[in-house]
PDB file of N, CA and C in Angstrom:
ATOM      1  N   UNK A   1      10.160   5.839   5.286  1.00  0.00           N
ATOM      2  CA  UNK A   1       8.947   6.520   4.862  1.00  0.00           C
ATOM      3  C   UNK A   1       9.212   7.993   4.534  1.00  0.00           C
ATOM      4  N   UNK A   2      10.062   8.325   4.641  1.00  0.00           N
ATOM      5  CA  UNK A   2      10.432   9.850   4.940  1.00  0.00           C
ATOM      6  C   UNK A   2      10.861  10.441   3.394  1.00  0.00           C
ATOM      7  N   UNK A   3      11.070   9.275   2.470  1.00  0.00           N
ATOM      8  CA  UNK A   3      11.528   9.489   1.046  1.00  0.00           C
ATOM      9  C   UNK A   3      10.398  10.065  -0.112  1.00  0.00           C
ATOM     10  N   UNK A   4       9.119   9.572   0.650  1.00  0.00           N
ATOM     11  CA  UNK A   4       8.252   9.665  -0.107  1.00  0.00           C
ATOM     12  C   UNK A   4       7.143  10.562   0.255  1.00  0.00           C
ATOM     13  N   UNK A   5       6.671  11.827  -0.703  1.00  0.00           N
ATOM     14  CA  UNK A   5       5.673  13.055  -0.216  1.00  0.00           C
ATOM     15  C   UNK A   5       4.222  12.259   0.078  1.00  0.00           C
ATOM     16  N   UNK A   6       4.128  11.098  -0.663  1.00  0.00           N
ATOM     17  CA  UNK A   6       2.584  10.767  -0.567  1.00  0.00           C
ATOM     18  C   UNK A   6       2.608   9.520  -0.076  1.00  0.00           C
ATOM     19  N   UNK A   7       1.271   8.824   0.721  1.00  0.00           N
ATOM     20  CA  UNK A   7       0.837   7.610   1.171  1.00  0.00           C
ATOM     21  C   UNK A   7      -0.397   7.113   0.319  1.00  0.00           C
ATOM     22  N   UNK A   8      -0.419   5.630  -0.049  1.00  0.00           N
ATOM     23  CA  UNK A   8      -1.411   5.544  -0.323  1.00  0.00           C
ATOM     24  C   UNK A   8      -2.258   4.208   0.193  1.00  0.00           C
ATOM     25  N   UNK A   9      -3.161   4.686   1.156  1.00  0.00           N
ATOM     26  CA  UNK A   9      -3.974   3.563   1.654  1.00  0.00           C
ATOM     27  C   UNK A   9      -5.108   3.165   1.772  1.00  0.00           C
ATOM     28  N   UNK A  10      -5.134   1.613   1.336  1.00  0.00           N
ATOM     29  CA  UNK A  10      -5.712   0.765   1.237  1.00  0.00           C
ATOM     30  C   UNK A  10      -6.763   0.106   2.370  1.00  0.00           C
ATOM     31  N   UNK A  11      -8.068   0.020   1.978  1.00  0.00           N
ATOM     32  CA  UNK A  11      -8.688  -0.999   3.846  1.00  0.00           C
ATOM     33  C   UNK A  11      -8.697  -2.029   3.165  1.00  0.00           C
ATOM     34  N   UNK A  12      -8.273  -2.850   4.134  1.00  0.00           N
ATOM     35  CA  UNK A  12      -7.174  -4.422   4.258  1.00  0.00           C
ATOM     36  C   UNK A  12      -8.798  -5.078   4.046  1.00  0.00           C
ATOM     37  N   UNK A  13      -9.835  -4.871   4.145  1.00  0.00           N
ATOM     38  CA  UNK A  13     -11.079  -5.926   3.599  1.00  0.00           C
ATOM     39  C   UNK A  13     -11.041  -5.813   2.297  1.00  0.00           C
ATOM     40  N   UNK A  14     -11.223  -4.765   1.832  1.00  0.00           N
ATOM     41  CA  UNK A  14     -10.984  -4.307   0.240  1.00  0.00           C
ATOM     42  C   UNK A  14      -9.817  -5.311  -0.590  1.00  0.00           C
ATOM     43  N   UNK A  15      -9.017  -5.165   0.288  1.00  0.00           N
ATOM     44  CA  UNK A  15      -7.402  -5.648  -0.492  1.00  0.00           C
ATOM     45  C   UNK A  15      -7.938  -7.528  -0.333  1.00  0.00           C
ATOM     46  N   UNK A  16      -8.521  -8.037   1.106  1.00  0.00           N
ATOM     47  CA  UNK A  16      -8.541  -9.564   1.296  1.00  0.00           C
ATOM     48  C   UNK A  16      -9.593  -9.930  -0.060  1.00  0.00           C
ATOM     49  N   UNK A  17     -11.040  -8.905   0.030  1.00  0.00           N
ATOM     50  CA  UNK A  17     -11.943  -9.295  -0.859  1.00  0.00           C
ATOM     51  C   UNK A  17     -11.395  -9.520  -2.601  1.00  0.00           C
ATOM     52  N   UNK A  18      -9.959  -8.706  -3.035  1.00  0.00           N
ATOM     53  CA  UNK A  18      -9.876  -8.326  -4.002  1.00  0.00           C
ATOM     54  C   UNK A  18      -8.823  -9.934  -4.255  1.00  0.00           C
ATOM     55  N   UNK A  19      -8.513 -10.445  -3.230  1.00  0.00           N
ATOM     56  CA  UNK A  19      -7.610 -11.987  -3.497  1.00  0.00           C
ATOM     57  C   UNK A  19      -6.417 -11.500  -3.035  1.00  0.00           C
ATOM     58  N   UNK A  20      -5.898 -10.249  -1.962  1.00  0.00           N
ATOM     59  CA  UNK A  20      -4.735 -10.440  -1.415  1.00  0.00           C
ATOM     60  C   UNK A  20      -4.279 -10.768  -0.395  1.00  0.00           C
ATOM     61  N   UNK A  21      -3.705 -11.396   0.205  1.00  0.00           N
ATOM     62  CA  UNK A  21      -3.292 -11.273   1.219  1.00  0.00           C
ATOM     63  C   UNK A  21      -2.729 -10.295   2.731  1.00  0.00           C
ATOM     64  N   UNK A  22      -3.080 -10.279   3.390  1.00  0.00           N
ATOM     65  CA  UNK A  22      -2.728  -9.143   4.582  1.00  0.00           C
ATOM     66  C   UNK A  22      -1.890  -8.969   5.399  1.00  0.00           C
ATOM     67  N   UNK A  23      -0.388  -9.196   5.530  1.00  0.00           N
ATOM     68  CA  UNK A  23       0.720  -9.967   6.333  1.00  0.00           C
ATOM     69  C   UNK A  23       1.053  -8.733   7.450  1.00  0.00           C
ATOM     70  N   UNK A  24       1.009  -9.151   8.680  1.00  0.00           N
ATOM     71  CA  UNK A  24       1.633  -7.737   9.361  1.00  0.00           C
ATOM     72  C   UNK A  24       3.068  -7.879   8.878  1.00  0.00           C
ATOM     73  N   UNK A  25       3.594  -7.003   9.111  1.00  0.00           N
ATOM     74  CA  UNK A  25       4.994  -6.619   9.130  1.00  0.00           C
ATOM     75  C   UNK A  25       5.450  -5.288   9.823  1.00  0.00           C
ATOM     76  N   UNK A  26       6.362  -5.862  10.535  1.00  0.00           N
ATOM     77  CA  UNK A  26       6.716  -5.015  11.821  1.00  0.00           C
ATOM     78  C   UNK A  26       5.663  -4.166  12.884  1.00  0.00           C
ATOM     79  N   UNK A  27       5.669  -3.105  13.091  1.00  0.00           N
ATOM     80  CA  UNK A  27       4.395  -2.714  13.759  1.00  0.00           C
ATOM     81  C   UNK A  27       2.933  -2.155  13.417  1.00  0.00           C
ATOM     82  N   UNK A  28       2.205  -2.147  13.504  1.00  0.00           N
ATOM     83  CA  UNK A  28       0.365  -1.908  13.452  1.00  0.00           C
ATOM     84  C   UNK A  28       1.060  -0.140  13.384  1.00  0.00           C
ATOM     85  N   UNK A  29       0.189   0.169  11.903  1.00  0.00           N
ATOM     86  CA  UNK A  29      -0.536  -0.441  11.182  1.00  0.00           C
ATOM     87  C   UNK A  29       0.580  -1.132   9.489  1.00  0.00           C
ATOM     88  N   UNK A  30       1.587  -1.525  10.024  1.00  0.00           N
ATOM     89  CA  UNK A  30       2.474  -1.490   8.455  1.00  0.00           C
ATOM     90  C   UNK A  30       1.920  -3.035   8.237  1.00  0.00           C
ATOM     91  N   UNK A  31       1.813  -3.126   7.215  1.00  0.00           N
ATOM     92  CA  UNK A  31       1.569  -4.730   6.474  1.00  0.00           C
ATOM     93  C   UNK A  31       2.227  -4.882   5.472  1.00  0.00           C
ATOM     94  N   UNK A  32       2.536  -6.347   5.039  1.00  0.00           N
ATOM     95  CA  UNK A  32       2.757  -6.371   3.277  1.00  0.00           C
ATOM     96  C   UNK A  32       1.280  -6.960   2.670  1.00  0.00           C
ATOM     97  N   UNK A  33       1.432  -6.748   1.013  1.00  0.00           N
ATOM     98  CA  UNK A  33       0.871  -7.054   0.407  1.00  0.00           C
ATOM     99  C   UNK A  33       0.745  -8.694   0.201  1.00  0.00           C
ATOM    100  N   UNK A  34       0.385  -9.585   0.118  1.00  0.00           N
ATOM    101  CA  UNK A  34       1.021 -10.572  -0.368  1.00  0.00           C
ATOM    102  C   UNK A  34      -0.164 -11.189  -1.824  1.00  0.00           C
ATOM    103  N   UNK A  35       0.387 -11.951  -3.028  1.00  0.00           N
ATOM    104  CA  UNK A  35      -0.407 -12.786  -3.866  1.00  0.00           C
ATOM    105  C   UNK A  35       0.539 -13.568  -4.417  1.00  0.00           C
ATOM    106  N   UNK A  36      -0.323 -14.225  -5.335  1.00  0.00           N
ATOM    107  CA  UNK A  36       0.176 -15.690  -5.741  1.00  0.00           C
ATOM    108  C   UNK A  36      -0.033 -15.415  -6.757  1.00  0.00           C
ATOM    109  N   UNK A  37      -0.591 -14.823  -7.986  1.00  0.00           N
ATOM    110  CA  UNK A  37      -0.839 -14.258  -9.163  1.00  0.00           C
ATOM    111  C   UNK A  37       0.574 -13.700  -9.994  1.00  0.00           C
ATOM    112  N   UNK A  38       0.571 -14.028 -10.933  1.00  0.00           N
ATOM    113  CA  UNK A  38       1.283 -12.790 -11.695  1.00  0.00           C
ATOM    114  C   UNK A  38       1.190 -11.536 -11.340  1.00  0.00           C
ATOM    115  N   UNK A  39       2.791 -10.711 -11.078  1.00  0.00           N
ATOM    116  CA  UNK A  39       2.451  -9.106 -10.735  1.00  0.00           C
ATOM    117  C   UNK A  39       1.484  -8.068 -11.787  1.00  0.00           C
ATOM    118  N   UNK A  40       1.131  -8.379 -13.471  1.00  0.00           N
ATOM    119  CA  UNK A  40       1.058  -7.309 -13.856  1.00  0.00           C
ATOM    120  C   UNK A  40      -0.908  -7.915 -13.630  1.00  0.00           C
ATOM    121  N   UNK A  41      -1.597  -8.790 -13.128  1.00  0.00           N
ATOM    122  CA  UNK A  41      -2.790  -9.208 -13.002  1.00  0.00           C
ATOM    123  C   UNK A  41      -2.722  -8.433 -11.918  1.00  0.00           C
ATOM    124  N   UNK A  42      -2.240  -8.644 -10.637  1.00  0.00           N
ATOM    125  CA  UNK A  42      -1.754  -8.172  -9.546  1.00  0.00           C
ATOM    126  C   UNK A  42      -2.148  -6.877  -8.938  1.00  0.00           C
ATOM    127  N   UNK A  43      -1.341  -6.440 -10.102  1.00  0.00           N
ATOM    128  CA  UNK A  43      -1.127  -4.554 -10.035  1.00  0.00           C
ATOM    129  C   UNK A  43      -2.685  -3.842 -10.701  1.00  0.00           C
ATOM    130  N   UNK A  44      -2.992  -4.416 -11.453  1.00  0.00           N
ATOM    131  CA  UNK A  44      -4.370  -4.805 -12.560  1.00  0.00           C
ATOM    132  C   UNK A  44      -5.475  -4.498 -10.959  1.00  0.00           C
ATOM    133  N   UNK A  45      -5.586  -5.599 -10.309  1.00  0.00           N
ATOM    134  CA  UNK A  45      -6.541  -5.205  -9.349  1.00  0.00           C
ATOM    135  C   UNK A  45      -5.844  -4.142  -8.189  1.00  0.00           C
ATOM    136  N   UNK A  46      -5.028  -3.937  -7.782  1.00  0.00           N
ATOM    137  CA  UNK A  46      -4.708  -2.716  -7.013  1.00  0.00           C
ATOM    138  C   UNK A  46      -5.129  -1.506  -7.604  1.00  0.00           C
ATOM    139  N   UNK A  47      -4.935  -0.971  -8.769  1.00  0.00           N
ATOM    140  CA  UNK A  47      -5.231  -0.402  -9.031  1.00  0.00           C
ATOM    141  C   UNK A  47      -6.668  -0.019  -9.064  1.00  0.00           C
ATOM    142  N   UNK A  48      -7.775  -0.947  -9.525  1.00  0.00           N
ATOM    143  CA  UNK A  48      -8.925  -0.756  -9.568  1.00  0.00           C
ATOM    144  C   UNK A  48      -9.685  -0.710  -7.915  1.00  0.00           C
ATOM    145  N   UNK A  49      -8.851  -0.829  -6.741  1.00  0.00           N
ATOM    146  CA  UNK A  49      -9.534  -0.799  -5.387  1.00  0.00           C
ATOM    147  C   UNK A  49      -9.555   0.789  -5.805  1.00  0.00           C
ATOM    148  N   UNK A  50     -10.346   1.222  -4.137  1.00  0.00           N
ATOM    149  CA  UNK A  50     -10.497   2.387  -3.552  1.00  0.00           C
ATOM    150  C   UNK A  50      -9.540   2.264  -2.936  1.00  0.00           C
ATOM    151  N   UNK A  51      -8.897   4.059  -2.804  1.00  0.00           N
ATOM    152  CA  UNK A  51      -7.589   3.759  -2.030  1.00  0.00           C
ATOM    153  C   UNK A  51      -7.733   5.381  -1.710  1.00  0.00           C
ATOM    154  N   UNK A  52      -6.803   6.049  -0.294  1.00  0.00           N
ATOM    155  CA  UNK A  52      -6.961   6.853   0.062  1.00  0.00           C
ATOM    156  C   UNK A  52      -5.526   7.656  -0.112  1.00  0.00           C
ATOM    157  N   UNK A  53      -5.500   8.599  -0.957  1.00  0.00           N
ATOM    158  CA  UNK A  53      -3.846   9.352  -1.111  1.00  0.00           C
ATOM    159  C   UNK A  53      -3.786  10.578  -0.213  1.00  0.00           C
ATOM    160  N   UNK A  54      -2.865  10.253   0.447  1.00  0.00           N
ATOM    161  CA  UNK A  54      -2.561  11.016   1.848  1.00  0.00           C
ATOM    162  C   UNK A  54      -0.875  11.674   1.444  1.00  0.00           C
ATOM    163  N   UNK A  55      -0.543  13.174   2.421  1.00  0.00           N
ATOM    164  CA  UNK A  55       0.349  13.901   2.249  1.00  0.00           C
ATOM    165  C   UNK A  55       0.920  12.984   3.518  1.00  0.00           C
ATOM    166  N   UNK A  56       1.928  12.400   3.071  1.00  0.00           N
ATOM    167  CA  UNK A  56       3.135  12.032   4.229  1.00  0.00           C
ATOM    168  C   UNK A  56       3.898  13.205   5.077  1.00  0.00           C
ATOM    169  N   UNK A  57       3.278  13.003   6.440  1.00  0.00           N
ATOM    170  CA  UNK A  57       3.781  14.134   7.247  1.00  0.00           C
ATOM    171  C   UNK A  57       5.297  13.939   7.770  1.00  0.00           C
ATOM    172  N   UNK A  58       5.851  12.475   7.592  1.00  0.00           N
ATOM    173  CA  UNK A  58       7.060  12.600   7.701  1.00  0.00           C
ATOM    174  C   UNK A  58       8.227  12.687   6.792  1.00  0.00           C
ATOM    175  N   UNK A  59       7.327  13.098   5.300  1.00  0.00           N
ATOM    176  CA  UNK A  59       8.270  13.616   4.437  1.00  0.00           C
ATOM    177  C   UNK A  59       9.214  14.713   4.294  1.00  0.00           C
ATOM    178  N   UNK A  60      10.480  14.448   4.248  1.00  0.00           N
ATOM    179  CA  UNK A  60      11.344  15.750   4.289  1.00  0.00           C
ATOM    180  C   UNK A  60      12.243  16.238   2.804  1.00  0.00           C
ATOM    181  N   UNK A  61      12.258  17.116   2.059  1.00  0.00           N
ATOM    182  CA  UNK A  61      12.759  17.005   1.258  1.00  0.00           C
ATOM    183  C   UNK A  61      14.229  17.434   1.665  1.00  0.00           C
ATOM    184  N   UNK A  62      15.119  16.294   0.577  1.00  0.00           N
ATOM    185  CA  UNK A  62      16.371  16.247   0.549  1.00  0.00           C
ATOM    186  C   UNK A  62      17.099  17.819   0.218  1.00  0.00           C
ATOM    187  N   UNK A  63      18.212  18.402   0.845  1.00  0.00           N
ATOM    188  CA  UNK A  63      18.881  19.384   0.298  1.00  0.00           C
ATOM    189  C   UNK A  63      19.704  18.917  -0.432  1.00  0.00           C
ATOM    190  N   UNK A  64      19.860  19.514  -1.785  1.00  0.00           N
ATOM    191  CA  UNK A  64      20.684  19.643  -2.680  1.00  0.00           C
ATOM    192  C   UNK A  64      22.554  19.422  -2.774  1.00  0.00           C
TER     193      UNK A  64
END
């Protein structure tokens, strides 16, 4: 997680209502995504949820 300055999250009713799936993976709160759709239909409704873009506090930038 540390690679990336921003988070962007999703509430997992939003994502079930929208036809995805909710898989934990590893510990609360990380999940995967999961569908059965073609990715670019897929990506099509991710995009159109509400989603919350957050500054990743465990981002570090790389030295040169």
């Amino acid at each position: 997680m540390e690679r990336y300055p921003f988070l962007v999250v999703f509430k997992a009713a939003e994502l079930r209502t929208a036809g995805f799936d909710v898989v934990p993976t590893f510990r609360t709160p990380h999940v995967t995504i999961a569908f059965a759709d073609d990715l670019d239909s897929a990506l099509a409704r991710l995009v159109g949820l509400g989603n919350d873009r957050r500054v990743n506090p465990y981002h570090h930038e790389k030295p040169d």
